[in-house]
Protein backbone atom coordinates (compact mmCIF):
# COMPACT_ATOMS: atom_id res chain seq x y z
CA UNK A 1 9.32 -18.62 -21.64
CA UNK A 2 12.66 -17.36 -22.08
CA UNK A 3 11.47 -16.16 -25.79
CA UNK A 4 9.01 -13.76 -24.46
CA UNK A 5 11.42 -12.26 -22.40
CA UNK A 6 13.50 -11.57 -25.52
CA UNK A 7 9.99 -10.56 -27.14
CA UNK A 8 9.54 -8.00 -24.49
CA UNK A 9 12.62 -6.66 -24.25
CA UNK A 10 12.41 -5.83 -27.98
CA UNK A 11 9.10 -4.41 -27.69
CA UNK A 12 9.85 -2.09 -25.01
CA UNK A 13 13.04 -0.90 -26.58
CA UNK A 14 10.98 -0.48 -29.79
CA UNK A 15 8.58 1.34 -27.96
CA UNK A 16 10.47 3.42 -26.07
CA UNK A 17 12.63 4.35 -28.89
CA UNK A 18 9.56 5.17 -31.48
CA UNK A 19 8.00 7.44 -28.89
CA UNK A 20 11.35 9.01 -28.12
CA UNK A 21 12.61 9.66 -31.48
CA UNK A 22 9.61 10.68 -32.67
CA UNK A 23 9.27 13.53 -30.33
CA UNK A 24 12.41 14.60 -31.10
CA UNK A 25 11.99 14.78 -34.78
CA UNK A 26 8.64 17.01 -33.77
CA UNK A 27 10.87 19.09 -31.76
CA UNK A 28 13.32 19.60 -34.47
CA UNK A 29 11.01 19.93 -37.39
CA UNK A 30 8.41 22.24 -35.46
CA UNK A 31 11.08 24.80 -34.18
CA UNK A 32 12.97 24.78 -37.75
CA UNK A 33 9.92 25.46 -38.94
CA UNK A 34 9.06 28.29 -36.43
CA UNK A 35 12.68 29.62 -37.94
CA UNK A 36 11.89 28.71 -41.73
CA UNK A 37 8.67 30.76 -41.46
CA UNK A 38 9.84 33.67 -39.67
CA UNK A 39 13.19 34.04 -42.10
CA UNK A 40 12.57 32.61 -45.38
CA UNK A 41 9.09 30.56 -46.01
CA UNK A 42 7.53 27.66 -44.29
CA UNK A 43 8.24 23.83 -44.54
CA UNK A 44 4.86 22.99 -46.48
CA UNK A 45 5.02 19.56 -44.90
CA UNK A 46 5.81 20.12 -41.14
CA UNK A 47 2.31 20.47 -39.87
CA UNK A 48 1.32 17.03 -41.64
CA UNK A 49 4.55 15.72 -40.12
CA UNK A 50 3.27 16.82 -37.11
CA UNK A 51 0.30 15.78 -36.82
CA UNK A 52 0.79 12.13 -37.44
CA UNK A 53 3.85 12.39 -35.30
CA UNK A 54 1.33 12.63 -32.61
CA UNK A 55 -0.77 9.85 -33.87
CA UNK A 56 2.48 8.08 -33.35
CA UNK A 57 3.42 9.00 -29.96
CA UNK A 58 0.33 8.78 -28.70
CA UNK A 59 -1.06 4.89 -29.39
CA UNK A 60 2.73 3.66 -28.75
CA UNK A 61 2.47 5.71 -25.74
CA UNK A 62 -0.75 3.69 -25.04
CA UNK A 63 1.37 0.28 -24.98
CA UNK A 64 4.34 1.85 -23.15
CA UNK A 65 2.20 3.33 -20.49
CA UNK A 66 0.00 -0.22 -19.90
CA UNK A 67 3.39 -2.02 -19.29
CA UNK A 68 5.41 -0.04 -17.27
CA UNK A 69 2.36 0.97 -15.33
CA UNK A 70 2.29 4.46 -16.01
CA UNK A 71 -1.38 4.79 -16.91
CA UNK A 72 -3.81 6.14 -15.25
CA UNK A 73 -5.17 4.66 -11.99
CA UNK A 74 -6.48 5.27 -8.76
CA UNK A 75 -2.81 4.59 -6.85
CA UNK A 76 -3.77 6.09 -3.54
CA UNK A 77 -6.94 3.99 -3.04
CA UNK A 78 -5.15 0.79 -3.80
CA UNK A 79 -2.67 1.06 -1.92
CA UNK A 80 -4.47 1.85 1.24
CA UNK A 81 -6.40 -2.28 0.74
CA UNK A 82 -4.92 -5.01 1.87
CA UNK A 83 -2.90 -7.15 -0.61
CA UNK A 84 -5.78 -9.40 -1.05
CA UNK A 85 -8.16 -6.82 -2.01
CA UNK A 86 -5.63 -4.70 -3.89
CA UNK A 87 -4.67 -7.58 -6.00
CA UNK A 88 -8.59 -8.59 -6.75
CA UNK A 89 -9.02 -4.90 -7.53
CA UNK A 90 -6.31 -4.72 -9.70
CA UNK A 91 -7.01 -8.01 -11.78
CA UNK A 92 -10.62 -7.09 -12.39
CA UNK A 93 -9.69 -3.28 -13.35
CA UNK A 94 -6.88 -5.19 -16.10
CA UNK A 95 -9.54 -8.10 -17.27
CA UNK A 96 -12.59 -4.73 -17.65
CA UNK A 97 -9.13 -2.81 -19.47
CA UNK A 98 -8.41 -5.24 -21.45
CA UNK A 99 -11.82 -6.09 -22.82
CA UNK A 100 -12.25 -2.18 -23.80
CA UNK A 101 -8.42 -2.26 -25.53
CA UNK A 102 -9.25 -5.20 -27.44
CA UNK A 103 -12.73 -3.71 -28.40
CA UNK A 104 -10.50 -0.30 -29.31
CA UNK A 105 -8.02 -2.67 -31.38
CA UNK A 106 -11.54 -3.46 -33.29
CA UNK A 107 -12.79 -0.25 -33.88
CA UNK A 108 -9.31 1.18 -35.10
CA UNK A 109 -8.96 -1.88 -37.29
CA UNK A 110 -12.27 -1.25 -39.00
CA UNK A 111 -11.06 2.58 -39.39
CA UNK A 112 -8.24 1.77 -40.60
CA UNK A 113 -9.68 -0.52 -42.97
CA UNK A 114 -12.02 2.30 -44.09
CA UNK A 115 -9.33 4.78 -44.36
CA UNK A 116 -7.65 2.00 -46.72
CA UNK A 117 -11.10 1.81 -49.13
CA UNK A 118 -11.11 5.24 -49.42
CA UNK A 119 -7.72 5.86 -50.76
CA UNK A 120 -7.07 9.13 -49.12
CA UNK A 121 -3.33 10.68 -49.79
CA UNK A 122 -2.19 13.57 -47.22
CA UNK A 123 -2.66 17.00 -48.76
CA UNK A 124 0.92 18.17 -48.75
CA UNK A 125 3.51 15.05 -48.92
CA UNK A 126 0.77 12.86 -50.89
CA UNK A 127 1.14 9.73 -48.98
CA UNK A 128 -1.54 7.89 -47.96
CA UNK A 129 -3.44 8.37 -45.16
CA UNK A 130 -3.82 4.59 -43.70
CA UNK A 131 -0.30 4.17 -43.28
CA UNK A 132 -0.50 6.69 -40.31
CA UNK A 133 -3.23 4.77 -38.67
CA UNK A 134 -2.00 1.61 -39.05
CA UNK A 135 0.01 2.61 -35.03
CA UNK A 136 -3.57 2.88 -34.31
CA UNK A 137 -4.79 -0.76 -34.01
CA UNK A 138 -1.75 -2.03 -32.83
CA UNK A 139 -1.19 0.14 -29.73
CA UNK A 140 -4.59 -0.67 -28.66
CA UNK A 141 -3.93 -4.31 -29.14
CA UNK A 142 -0.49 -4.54 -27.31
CA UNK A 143 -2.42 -2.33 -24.67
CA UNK A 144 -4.83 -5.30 -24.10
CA UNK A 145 -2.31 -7.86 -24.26
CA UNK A 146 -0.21 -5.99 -21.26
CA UNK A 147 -3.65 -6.14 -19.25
CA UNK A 148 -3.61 -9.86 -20.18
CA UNK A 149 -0.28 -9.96 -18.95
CA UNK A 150 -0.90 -8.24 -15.64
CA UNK A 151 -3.59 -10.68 -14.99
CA UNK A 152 -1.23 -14.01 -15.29
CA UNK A 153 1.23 -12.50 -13.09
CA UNK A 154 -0.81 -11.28 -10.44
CA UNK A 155 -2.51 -14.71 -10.65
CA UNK A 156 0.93 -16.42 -10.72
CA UNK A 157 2.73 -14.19 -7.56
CA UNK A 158 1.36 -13.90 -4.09
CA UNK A 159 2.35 -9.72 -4.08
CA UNK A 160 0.05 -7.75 -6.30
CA UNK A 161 1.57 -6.22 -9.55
CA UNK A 162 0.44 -3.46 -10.95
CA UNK A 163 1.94 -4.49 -14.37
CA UNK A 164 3.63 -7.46 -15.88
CA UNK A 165 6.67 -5.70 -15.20
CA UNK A 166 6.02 -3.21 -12.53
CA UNK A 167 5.46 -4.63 -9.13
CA UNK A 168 4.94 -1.11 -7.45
CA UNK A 169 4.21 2.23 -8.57
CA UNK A 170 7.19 3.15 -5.90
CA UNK A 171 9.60 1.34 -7.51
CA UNK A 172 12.54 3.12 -9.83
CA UNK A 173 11.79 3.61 -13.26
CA UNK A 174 14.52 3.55 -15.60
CA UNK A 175 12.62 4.64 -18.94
CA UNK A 176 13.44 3.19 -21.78
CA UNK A 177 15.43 0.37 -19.56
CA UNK A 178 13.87 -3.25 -20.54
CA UNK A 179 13.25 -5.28 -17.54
């Protein structure tokens, strides 16, 4: 037991510092490249860069969002149900979440895999283009397992969670702080 909670504290700190540093090196490279273009040429690559920078961000922001309960969901309603209800509620919206992630974590592996086949290289840095979506499948599939998560502890504690880690949506947040 105590592994996984060395296993999630290195995912989330993983997590937390992909998506961070990743939108800083967007920041960076987009406005020197704003600069580059207006003073001297532009950086041929920074678009590219860009663009899968936000591949990045994105499906580790899927993960990131599942476990520290920052995704989407219908707060106000849930809240207003008794425990019992909210806690049902929230167990059957993870188990129906968790079945689309894991059918997402399919589909992006089979894309992926496709992507592979084809042997596609960027146009301007020449790299292929499957190593960009490999982020792809695995976001989606940590998504589902934090659903999976949600479910055990909800089933395990007599409060309802609305995350592994995230008892209420009114509790502090520390981003990028593992619990």
């Amino acid at each position: 037991m105590r592994s996984f909670s060395v296993l999630g504290k290195v995912l989330n700190a993983l997590e937390a510092t992909i998506i961070a540093g990743s939108v800083i090196i967007m920041a960076v490279l987009l406005i020197a490249n704003v600069i580059a273009r207006t003073f001297f040429s532009s950086i041929y690559f920074a678009d590219e860069l860009s663009e899968m920078l936000v591949v990045l961000v994105t499906f580790a922001g899927v993960s990131y969002s599942v476990r520290k309960a920052m995704h989407i969901r219908m707060g106000a309603f849930l809240d207003a149900m008794p425990p019992k209800w909210e806690k049902a509620c929230i167990i059957l919206i993870s188990l129906l979440s968790a079945i689309v992630m894991a059918v997402m974590t399919w589909f992006a592996w089979q894309y992926l895999m496709n992507a592979y086949s084809r042997g596609h290289r960027t146009p301007a840095l020449r790299i292929p283009r499957w190593t960009f979506y490999t982020v792809i499948p695995f976001g989606f599939g940590l998504a589902s397992i934090h659903y999976l998560r949600t479910i055990v502890r909800n089933l395990k504690e007599d409060e309802p969670w609305q995350s592994a880690e995230q008892q209420s949506e009114y509790e502090e947040e520390h981003p990028g702080a593992a619990v």
